[in-house]
Structure formats: C-alpha cells, structure tokens
PDB file of N, CA and C in Angstrom:
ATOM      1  N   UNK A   1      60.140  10.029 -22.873  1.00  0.00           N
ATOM      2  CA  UNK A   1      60.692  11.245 -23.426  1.00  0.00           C
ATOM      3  C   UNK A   1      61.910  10.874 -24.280  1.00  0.00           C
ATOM      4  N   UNK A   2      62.088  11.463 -25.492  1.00  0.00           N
ATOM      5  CA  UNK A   2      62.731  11.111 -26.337  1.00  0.00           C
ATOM      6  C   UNK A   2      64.229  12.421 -26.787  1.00  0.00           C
ATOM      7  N   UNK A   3      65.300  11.953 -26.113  1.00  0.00           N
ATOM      8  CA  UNK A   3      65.976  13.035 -26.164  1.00  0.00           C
ATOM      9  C   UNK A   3      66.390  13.957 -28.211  1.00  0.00           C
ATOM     10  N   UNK A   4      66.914  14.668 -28.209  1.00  0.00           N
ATOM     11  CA  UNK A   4      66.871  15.364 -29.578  1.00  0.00           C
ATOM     12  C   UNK A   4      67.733  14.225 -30.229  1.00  0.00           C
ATOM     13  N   UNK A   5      68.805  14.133 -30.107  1.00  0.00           N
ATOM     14  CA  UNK A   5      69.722  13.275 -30.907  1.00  0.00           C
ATOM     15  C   UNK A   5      68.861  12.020 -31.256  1.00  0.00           C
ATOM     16  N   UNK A   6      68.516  11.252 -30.526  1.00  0.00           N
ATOM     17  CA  UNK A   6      67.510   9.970 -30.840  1.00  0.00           C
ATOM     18  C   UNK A   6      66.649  10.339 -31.905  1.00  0.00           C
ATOM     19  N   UNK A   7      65.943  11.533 -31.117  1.00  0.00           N
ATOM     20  CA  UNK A   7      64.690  11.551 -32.203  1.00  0.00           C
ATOM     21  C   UNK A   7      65.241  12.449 -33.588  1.00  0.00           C
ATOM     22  N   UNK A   8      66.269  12.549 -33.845  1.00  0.00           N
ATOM     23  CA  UNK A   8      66.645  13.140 -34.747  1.00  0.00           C
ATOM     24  C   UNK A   8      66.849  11.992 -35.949  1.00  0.00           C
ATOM     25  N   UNK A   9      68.384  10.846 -34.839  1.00  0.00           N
ATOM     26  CA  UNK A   9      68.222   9.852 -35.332  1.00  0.00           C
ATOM     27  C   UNK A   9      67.163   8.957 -35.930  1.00  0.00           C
ATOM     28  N   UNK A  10      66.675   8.870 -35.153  1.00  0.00           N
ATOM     29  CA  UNK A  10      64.821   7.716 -35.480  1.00  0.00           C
ATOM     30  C   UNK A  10      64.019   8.632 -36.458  1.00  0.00           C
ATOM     31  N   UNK A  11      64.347   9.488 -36.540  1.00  0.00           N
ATOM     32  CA  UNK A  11      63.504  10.120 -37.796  1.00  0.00           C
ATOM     33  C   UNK A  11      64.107  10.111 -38.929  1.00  0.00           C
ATOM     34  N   UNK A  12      65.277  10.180 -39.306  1.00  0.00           N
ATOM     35  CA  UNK A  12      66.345   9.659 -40.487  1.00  0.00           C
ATOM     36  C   UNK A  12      66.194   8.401 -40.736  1.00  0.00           C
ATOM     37  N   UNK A  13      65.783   7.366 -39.541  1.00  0.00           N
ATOM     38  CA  UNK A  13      66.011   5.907 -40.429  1.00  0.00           C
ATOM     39  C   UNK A  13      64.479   5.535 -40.564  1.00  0.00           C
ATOM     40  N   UNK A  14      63.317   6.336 -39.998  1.00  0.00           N
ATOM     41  CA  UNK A  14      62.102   6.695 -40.834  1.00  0.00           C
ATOM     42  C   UNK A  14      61.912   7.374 -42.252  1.00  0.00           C
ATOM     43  N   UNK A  15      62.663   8.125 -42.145  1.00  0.00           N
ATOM     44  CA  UNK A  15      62.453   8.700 -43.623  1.00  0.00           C
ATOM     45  C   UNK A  15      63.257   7.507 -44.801  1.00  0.00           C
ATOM     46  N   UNK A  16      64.536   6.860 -44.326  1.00  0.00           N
ATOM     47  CA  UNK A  16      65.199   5.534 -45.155  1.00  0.00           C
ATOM     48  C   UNK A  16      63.826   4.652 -45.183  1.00  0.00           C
ATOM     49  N   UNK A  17      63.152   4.130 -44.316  1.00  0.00           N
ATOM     50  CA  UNK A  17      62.083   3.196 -44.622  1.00  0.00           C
ATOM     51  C   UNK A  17      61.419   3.594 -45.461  1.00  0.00           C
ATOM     52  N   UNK A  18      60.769   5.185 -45.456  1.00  0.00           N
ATOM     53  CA  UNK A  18      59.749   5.481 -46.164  1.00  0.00           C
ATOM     54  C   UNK A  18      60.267   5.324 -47.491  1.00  0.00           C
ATOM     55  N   UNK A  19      61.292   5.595 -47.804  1.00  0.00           N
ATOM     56  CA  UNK A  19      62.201   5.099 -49.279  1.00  0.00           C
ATOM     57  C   UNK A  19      62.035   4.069 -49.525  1.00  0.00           C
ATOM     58  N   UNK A  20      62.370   3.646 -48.404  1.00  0.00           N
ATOM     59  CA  UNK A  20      62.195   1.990 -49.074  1.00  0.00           C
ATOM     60  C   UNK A  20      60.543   1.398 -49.098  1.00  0.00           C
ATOM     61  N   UNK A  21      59.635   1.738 -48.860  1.00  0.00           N
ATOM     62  CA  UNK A  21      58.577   1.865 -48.917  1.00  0.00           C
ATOM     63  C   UNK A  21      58.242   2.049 -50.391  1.00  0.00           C
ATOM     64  N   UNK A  22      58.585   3.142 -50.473  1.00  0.00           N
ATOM     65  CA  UNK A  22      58.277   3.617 -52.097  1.00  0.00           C
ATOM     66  C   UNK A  22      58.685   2.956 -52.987  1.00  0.00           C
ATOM     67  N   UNK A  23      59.993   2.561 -53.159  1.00  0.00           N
ATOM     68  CA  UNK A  23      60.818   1.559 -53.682  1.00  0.00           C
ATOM     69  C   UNK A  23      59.746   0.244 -53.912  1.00  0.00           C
ATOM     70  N   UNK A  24      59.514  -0.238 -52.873  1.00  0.00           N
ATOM     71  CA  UNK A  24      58.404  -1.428 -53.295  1.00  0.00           C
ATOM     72  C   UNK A  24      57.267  -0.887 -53.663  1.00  0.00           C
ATOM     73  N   UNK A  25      56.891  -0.196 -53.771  1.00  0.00           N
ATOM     74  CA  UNK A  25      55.665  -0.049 -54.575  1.00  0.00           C
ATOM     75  C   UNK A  25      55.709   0.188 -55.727  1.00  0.00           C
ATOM     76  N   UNK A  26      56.757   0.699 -55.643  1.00  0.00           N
ATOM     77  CA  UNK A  26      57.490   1.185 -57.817  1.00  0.00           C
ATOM     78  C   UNK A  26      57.519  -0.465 -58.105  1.00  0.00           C
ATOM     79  N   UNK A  27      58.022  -1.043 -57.181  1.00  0.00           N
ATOM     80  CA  UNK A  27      58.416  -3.126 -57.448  1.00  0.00           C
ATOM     81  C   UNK A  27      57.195  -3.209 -58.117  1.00  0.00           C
ATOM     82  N   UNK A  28      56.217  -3.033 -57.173  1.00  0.00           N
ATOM     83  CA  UNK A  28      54.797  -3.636 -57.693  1.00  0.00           C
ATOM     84  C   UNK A  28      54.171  -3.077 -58.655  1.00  0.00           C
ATOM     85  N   UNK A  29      54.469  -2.026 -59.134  1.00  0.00           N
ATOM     86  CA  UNK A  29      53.843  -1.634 -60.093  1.00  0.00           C
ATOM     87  C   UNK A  29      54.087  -2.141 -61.427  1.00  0.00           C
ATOM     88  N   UNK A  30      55.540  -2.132 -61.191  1.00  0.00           N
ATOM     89  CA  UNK A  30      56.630  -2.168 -62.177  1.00  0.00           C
ATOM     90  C   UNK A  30      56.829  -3.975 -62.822  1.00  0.00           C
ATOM     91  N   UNK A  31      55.605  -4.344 -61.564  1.00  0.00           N
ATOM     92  CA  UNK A  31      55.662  -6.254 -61.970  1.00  0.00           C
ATOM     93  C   UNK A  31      56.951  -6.826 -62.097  1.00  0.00           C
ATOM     94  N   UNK A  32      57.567  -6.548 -61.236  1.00  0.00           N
ATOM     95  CA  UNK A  32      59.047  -6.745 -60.488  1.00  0.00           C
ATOM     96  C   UNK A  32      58.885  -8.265 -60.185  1.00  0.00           C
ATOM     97  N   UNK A  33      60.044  -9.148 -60.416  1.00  0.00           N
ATOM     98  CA  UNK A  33      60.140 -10.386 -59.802  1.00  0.00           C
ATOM     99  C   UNK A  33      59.139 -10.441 -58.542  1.00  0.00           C
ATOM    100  N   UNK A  34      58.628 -11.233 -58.115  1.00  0.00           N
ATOM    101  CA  UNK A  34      58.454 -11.474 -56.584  1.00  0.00           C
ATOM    102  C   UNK A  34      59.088 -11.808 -55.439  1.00  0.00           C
ATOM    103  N   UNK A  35      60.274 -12.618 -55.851  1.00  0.00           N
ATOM    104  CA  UNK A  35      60.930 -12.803 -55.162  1.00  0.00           C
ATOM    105  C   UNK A  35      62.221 -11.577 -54.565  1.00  0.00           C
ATOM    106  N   UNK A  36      62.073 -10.426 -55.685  1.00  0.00           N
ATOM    107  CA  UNK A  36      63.192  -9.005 -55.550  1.00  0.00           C
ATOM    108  C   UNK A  36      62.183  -8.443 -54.357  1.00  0.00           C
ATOM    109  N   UNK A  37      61.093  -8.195 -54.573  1.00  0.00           N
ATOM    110  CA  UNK A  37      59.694  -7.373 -53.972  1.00  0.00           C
ATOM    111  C   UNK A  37      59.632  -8.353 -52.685  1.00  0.00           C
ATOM    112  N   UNK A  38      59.933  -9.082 -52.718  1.00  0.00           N
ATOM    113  CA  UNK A  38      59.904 -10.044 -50.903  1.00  0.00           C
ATOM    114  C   UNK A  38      61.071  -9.491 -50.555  1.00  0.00           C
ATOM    115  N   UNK A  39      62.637  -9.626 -51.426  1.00  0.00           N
ATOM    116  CA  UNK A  39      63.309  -9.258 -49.964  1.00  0.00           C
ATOM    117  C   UNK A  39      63.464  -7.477 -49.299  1.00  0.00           C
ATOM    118  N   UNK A  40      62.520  -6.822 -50.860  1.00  0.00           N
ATOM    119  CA  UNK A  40      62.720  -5.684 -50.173  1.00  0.00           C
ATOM    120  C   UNK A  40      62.134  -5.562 -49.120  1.00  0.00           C
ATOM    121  N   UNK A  41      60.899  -6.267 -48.849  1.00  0.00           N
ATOM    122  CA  UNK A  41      59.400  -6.063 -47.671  1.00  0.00           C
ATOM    123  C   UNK A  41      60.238  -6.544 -46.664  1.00  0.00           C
ATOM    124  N   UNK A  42      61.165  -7.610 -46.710  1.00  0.00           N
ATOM    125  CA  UNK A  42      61.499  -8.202 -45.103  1.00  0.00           C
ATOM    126  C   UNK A  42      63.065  -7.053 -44.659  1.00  0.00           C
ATOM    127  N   UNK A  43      63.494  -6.580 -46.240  1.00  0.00           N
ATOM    128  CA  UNK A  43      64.439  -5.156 -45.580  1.00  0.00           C
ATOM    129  C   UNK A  43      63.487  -4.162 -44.502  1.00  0.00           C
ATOM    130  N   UNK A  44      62.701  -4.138 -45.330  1.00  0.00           N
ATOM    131  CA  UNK A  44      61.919  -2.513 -44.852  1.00  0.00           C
ATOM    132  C   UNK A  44      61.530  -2.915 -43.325  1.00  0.00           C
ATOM    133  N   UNK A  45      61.010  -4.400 -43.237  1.00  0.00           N
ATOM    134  CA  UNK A  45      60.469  -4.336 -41.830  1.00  0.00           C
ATOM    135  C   UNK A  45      61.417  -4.771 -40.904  1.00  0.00           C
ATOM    136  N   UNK A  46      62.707  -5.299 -40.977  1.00  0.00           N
ATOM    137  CA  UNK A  46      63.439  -5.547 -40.266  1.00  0.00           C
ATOM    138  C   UNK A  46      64.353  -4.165 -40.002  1.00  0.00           C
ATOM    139  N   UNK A  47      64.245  -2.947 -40.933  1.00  0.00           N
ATOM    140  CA  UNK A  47      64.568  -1.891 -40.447  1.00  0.00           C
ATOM    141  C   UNK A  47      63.840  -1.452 -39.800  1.00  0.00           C
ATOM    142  N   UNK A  48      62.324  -1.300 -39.434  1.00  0.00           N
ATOM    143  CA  UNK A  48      61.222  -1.050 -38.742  1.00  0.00           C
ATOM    144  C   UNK A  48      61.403  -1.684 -37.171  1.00  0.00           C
ATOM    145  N   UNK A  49      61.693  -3.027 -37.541  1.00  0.00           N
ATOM    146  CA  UNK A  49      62.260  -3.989 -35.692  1.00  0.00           C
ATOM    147  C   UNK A  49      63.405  -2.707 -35.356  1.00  0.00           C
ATOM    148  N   UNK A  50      63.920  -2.001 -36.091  1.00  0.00           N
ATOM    149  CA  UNK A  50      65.778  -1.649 -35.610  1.00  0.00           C
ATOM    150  C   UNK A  50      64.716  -0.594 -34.546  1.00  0.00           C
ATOM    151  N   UNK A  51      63.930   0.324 -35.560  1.00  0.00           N
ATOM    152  CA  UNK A  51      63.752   1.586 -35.181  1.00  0.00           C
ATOM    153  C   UNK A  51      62.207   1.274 -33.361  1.00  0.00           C
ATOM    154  N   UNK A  52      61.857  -0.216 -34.010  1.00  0.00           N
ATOM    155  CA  UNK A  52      61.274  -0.333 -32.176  1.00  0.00           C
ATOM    156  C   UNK A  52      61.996  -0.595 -31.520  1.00  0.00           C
ATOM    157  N   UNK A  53      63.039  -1.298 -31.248  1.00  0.00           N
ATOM    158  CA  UNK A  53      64.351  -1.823 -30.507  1.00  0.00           C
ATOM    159  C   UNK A  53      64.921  -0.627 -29.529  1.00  0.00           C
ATOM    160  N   UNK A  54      65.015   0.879 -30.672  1.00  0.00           N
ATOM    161  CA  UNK A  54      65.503   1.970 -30.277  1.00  0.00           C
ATOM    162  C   UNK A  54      64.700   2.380 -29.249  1.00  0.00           C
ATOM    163  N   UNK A  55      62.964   2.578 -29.858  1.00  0.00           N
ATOM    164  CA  UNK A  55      62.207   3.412 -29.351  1.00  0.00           C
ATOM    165  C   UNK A  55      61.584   2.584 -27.670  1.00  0.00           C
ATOM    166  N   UNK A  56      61.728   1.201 -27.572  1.00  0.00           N
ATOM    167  CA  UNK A  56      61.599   0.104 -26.666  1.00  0.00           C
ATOM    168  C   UNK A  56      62.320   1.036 -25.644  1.00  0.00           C
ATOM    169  N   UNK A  57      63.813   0.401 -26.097  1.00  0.00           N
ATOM    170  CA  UNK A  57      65.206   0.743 -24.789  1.00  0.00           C
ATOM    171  C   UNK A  57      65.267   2.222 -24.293  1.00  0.00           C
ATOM    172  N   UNK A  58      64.385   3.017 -25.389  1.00  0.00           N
ATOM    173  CA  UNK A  58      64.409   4.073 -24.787  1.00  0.00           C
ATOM    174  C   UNK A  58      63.319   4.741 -23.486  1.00  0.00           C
ATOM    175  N   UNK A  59      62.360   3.952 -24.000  1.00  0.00           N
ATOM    176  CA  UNK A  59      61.291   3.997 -23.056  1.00  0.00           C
ATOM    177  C   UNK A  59      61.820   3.190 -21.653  1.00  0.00           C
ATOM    178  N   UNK A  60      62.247   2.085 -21.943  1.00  0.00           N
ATOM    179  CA  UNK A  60      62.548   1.339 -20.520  1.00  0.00           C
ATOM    180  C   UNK A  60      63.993   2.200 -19.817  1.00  0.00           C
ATOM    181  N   UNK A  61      64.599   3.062 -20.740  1.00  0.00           N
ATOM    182  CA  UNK A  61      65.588   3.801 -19.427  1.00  0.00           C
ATOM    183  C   UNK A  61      65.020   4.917 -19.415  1.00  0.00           C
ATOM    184  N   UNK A  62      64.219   5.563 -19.722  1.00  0.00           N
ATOM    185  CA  UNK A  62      63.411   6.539 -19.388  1.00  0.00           C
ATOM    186  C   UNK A  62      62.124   6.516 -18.429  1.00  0.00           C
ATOM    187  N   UNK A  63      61.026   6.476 -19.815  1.00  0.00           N
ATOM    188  CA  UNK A  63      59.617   6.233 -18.469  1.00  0.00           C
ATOM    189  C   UNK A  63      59.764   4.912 -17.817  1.00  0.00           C
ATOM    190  N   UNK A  64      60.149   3.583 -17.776  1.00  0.00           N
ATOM    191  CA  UNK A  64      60.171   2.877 -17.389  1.00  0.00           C
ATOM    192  C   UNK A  64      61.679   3.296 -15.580  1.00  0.00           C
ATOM    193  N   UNK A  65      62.062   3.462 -16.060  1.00  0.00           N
ATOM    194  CA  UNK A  65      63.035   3.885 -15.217  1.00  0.00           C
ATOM    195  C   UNK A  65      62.525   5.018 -13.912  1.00  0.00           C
ATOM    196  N   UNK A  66      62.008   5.834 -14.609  1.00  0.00           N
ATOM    197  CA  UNK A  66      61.838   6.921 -13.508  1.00  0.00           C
ATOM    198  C   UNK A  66      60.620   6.241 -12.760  1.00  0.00           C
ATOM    199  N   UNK A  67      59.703   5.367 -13.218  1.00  0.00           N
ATOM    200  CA  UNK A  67      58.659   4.956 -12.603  1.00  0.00           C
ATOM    201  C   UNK A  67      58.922   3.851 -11.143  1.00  0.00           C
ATOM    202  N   UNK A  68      60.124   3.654 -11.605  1.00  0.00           N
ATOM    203  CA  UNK A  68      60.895   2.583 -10.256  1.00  0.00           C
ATOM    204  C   UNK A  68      61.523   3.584  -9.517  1.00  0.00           C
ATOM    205  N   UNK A  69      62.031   4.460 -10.176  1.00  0.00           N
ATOM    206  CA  UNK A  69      62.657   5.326  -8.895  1.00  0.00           C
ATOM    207  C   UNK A  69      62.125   6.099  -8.228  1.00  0.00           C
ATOM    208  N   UNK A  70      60.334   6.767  -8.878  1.00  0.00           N
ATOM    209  CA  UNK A  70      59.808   7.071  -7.978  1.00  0.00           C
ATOM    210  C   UNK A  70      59.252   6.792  -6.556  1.00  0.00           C
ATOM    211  N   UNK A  71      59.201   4.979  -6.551  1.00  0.00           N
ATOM    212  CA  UNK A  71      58.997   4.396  -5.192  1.00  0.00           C
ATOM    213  C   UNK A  71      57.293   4.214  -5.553  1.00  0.00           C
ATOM    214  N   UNK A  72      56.678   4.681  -6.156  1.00  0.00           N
ATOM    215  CA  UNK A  72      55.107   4.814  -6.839  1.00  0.00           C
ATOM    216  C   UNK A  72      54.501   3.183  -7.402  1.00  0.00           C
ATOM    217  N   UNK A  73      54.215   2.401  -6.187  1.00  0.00           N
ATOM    218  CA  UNK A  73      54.043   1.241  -6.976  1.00  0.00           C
ATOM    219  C   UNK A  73      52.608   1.379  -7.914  1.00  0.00           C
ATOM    220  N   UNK A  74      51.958   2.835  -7.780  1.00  0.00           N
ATOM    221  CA  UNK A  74      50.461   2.111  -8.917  1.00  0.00           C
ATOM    222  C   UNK A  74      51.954   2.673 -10.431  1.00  0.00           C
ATOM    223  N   UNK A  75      52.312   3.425 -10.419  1.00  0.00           N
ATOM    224  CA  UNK A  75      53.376   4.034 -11.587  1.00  0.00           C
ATOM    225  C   UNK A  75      54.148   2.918 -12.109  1.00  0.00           C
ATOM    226  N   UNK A  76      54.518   1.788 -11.211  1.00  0.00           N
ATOM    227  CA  UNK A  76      55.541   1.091 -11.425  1.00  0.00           C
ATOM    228  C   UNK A  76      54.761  -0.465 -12.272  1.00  0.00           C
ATOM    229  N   UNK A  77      53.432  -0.522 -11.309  1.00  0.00           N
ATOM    230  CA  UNK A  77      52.736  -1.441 -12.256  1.00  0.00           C
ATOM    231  C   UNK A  77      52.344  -1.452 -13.263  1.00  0.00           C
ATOM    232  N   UNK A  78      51.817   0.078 -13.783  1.00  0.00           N
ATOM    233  CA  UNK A  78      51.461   0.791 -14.629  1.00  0.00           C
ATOM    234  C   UNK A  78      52.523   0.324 -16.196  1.00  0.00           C
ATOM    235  N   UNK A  79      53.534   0.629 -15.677  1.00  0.00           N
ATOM    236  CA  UNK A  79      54.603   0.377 -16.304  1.00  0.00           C
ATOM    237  C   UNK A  79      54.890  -0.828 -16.846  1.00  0.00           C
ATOM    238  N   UNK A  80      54.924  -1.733 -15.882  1.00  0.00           N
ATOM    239  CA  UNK A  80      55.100  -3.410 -16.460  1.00  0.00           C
ATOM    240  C   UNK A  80      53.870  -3.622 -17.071  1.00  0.00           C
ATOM    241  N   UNK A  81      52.590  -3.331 -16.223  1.00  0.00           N
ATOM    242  CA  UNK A  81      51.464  -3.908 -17.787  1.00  0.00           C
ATOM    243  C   UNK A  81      52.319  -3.571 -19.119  1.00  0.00           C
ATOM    244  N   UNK A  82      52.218  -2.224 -19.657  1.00  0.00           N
ATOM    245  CA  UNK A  82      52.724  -1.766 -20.695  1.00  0.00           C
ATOM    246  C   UNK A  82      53.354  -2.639 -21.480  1.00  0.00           C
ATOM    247  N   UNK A  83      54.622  -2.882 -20.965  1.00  0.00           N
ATOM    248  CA  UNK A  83      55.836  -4.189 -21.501  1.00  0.00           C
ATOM    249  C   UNK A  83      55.190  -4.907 -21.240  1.00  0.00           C
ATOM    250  N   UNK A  84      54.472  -5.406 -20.512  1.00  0.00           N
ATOM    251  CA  UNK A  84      53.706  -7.185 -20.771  1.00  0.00           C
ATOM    252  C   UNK A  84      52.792  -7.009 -21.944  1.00  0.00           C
ATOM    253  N   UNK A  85      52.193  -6.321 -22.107  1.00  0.00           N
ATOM    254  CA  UNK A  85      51.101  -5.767 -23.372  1.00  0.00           C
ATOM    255  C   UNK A  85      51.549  -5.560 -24.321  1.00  0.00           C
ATOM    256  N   UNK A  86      52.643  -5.118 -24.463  1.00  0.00           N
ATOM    257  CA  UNK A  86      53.566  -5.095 -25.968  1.00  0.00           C
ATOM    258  C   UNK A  86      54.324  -6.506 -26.222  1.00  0.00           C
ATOM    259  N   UNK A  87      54.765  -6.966 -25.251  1.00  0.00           N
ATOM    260  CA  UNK A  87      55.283  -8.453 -25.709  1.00  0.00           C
ATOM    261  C   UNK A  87      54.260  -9.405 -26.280  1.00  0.00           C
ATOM    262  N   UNK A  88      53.081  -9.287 -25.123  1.00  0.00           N
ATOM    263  CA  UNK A  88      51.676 -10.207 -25.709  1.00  0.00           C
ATOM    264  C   UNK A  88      51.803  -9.665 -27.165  1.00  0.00           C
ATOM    265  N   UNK A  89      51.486  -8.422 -27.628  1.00  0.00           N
ATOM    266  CA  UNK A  89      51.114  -8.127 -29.102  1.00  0.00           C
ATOM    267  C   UNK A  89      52.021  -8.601 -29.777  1.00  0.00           C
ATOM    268  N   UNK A  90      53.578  -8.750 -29.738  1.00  0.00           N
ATOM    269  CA  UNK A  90      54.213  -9.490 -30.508  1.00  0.00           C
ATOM    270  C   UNK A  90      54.353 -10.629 -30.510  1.00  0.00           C
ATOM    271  N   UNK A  91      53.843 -11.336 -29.660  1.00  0.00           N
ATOM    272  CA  UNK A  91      53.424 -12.954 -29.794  1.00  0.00           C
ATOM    273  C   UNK A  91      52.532 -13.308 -30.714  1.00  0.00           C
ATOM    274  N   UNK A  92      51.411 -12.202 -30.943  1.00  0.00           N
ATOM    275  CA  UNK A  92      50.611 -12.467 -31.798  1.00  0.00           C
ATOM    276  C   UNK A  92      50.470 -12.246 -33.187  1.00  0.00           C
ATOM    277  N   UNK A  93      51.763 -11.157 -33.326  1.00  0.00           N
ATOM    278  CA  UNK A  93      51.564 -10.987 -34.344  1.00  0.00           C
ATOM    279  C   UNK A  93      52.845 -12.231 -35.241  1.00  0.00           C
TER     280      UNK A  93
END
C-alpha cells in the first residue's frame, strides 16, 4: 500500500522520466550525436532505479512488514519468495 504523499511523489518523478523519454526520441529523430542520446538513456534509467528503490522500501516496510508481524508463516514466506524473485530478475537482467 502506497501512502498519498509517495504516490504523489513517484508519480511526479514518472511524469520527469516520461520527459525525458520524449526528449530521447526527439535525440533520435533529430540524428543527435550518439554519444548525447546514450547519456540521456542511462539519465532516464537511473532515474527509473531511484523510482524502484522508492517503490522496493516501500513495499518492504509495508507488505513486507505486516506479513512478519502477522506471525503467518505461509504470508511471511510468501513474502521472501517475492524479494528473492525480484533480486533473481535483477541478476539477470
């Protein structure tokens, strides 16, 4: 669960990506250096890491949280797959 302020926040620095999104595609159209059009792509996605970082920590003091305090170990395993399954995917990617 994502309180208002967060998701207010995280939706403002979504809508900055989506700018910057656009921004590179005007690059590419526009037959922009390649090397200008690379560092915008590693801006845009390293603002993208900010906005999982947020949405991560928020999940682990939230659903992750209440699932330990319920005492509910299928809830609690439930839970760590999750974070083990998202770390695997970023190994791979």
């Amino acid at each position: 669960m994502i309180n208002e302020k967060l998701k207010a926040g995280t939706a403002s620095r979504l809508r900055r990506i989506e700018g910057q999104i656009r921004g590179i595609q005007r690059m590419v159209e526009e037959d922009r250096y390649c090397m200008d059009i690379l560092a915008q792509t590693r801006a845009a996605a390293s603002a993208l890491r900010s906005v999982e970082d947020i949405i991560l920590e928020n999940h682990m003091n939230t659903c992750v949280a209440h699932a330990f305090e319920s005492s509910d170990p299928s809830q609690q395993q439930e839970k760590i797959d999750e974070v083990l399954s998202l770390f695997s995917q970023y190994r791979k990617s």
